[in-house]
N, C-alpha and C. Protein backbone atom coordinates (compact mmCIF):
# COMPACT_ATOMS: atom_id res chain seq x y z
N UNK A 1 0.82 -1.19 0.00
CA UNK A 1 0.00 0.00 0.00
C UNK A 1 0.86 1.25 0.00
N UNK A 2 2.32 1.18 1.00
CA UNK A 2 2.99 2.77 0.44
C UNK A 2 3.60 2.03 -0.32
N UNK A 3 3.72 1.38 -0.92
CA UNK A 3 4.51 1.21 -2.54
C UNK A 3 3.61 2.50 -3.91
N UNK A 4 2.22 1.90 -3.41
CA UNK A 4 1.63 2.71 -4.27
C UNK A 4 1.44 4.20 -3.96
N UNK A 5 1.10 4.66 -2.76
CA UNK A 5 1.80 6.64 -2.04
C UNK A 5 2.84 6.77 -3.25
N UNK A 6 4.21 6.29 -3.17
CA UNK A 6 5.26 6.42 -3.29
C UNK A 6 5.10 6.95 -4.59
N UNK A 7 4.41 5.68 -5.90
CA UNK A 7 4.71 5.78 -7.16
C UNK A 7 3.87 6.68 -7.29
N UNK A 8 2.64 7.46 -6.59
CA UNK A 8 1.68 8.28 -7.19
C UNK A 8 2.63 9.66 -6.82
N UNK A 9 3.20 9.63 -5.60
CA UNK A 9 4.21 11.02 -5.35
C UNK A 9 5.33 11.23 -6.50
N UNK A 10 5.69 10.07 -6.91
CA UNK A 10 7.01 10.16 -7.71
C UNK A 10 6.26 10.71 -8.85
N UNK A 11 5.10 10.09 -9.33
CA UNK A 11 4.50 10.56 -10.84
C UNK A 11 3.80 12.00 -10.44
N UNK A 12 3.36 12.37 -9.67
CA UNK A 12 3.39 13.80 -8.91
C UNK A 12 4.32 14.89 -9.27
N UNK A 13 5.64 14.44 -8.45
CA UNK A 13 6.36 14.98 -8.57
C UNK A 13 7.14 15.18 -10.24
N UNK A 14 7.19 14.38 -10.88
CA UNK A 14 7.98 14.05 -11.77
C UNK A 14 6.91 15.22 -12.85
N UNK A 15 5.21 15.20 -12.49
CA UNK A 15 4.43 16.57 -13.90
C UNK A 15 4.99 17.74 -13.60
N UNK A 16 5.23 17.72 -12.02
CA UNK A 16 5.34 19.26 -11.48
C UNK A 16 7.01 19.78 -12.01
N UNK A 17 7.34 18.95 -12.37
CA UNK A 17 9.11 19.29 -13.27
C UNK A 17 8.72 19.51 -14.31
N UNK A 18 7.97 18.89 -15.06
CA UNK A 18 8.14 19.03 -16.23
C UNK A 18 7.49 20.12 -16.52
N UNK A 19 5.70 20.65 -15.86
CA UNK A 19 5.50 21.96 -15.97
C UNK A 19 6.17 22.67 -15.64
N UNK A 20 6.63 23.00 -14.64
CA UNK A 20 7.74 24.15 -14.39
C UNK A 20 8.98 24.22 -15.87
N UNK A 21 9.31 23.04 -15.97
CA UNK A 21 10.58 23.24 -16.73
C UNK A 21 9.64 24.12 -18.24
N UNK A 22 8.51 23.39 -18.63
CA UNK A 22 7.43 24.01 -20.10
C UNK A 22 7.64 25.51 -19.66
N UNK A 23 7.46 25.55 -18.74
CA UNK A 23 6.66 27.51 -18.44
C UNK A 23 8.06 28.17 -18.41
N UNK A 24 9.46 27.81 -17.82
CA UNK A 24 10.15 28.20 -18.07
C UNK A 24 11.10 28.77 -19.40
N UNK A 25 10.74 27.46 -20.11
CA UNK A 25 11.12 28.04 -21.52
C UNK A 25 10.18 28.18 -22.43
N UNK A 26 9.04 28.53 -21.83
CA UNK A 26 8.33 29.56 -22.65
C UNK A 26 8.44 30.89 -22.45
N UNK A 27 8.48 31.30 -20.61
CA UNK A 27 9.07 32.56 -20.90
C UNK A 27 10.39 32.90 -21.34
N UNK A 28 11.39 32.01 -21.30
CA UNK A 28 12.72 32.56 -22.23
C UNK A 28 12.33 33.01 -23.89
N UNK A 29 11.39 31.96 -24.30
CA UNK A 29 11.39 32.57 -25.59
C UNK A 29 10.20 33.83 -25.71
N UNK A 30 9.46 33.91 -24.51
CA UNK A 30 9.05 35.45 -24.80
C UNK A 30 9.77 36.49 -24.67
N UNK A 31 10.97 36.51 -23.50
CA UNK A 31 11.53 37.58 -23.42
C UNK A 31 12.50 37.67 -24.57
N UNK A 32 12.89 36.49 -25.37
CA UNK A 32 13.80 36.66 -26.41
C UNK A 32 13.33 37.67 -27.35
N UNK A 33 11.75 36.81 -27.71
CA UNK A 33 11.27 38.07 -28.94
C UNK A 33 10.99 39.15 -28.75
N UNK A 34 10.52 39.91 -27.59
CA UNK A 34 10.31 40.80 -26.74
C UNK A 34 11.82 41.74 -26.86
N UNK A 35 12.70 41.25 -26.84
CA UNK A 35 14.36 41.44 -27.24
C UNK A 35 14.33 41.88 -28.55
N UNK A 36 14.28 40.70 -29.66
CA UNK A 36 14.04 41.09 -31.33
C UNK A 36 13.42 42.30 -31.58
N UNK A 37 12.37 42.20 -30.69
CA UNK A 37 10.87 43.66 -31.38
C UNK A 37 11.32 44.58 -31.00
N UNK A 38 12.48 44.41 -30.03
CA UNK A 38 12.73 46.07 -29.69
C UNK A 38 13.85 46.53 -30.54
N UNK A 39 14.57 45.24 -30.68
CA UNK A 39 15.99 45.70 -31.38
C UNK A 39 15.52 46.39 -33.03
N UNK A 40 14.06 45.46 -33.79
CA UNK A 40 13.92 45.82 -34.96
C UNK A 40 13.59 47.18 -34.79
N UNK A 41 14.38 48.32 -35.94
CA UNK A 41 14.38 49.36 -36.31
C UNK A 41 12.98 49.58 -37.09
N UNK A 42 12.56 51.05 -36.44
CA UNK A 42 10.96 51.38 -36.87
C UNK A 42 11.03 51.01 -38.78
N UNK A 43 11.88 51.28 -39.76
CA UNK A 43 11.99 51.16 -41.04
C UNK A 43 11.68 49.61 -41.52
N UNK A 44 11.80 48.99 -40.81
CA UNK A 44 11.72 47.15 -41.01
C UNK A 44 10.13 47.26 -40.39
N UNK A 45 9.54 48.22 -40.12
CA UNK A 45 8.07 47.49 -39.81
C UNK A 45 7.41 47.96 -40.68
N UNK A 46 6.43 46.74 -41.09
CA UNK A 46 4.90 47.45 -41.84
C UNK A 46 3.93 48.08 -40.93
N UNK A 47 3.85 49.30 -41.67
CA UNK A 47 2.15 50.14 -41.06
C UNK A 47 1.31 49.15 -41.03
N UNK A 48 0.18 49.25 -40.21
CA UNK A 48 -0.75 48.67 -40.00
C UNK A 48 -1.78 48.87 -40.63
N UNK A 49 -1.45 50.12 -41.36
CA UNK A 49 -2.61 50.62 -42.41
C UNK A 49 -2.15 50.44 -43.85
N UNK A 50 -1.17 49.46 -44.11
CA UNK A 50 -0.53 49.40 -45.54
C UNK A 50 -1.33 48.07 -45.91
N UNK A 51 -1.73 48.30 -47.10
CA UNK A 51 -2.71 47.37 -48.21
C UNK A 51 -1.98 45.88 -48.39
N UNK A 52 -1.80 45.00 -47.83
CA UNK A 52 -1.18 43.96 -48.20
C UNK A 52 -0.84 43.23 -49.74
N UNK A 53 0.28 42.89 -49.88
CA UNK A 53 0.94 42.48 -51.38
C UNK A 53 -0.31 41.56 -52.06
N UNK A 54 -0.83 41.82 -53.43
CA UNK A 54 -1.32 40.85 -53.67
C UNK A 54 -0.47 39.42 -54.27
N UNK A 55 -1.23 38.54 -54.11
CA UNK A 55 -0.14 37.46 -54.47
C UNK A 55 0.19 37.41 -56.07
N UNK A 56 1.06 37.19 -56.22
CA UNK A 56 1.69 36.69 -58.25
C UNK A 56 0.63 36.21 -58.39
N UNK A 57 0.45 36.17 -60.29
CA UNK A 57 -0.70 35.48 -60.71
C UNK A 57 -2.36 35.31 -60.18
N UNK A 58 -2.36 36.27 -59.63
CA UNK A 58 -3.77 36.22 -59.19
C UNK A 58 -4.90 37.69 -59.19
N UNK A 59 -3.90 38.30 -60.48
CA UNK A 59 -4.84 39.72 -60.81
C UNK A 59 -6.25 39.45 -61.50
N UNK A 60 -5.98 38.42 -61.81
CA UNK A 60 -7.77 37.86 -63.12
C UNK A 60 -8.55 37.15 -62.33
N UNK A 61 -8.19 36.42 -60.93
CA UNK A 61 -8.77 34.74 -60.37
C UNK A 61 -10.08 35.61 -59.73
N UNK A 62 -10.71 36.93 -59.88
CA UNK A 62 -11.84 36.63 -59.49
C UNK A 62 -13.21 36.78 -61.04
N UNK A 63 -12.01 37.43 -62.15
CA UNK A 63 -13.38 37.32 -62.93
C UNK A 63 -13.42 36.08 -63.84
C-alpha cells in the first residue's frame, strides 16, 4: 500500500518538473522576442494601415 503513495508522489512529482521546466522556456522565448521587437528598427516594420501584397498570378482569379 505505500509502494503505491510512493509511485503516485514520484509521478506527482515528476508533472510538477516538467511543468515548471514548459513555463520556463516559454518565458525565455518570450523575453527573447520581446528582445528582437525592440531591437527591430521602426523602417523594417509594416504600417498597419498598408494594403497587403497581392499574391503573383492572381490579378484575373476573381473574374
Amino acid at each position: 500500500m505505500v509502494a503505491a503513495y510512493a509511485v503516485i508522489w514520484f509521478i506527482l512529482l515528476v508533472y510538477v518538473v516538467v511543468l515548471a521546466s514548459r513555463t520556463a522556456r516559454i518565458t525565455r522565448e518570450v523575453e527573447l522576442l520581446a528582445r528582437v521587437a525592440e531591437r527591430e528598427s521602426p523602417e523594417d516594420r509594416v504600417p498597419a494601415e498598408a494594403d497587403p501584397v497581392a499574391a503573383p498570378g492572381r490579378e484575373g482569379a476573381g473574374e
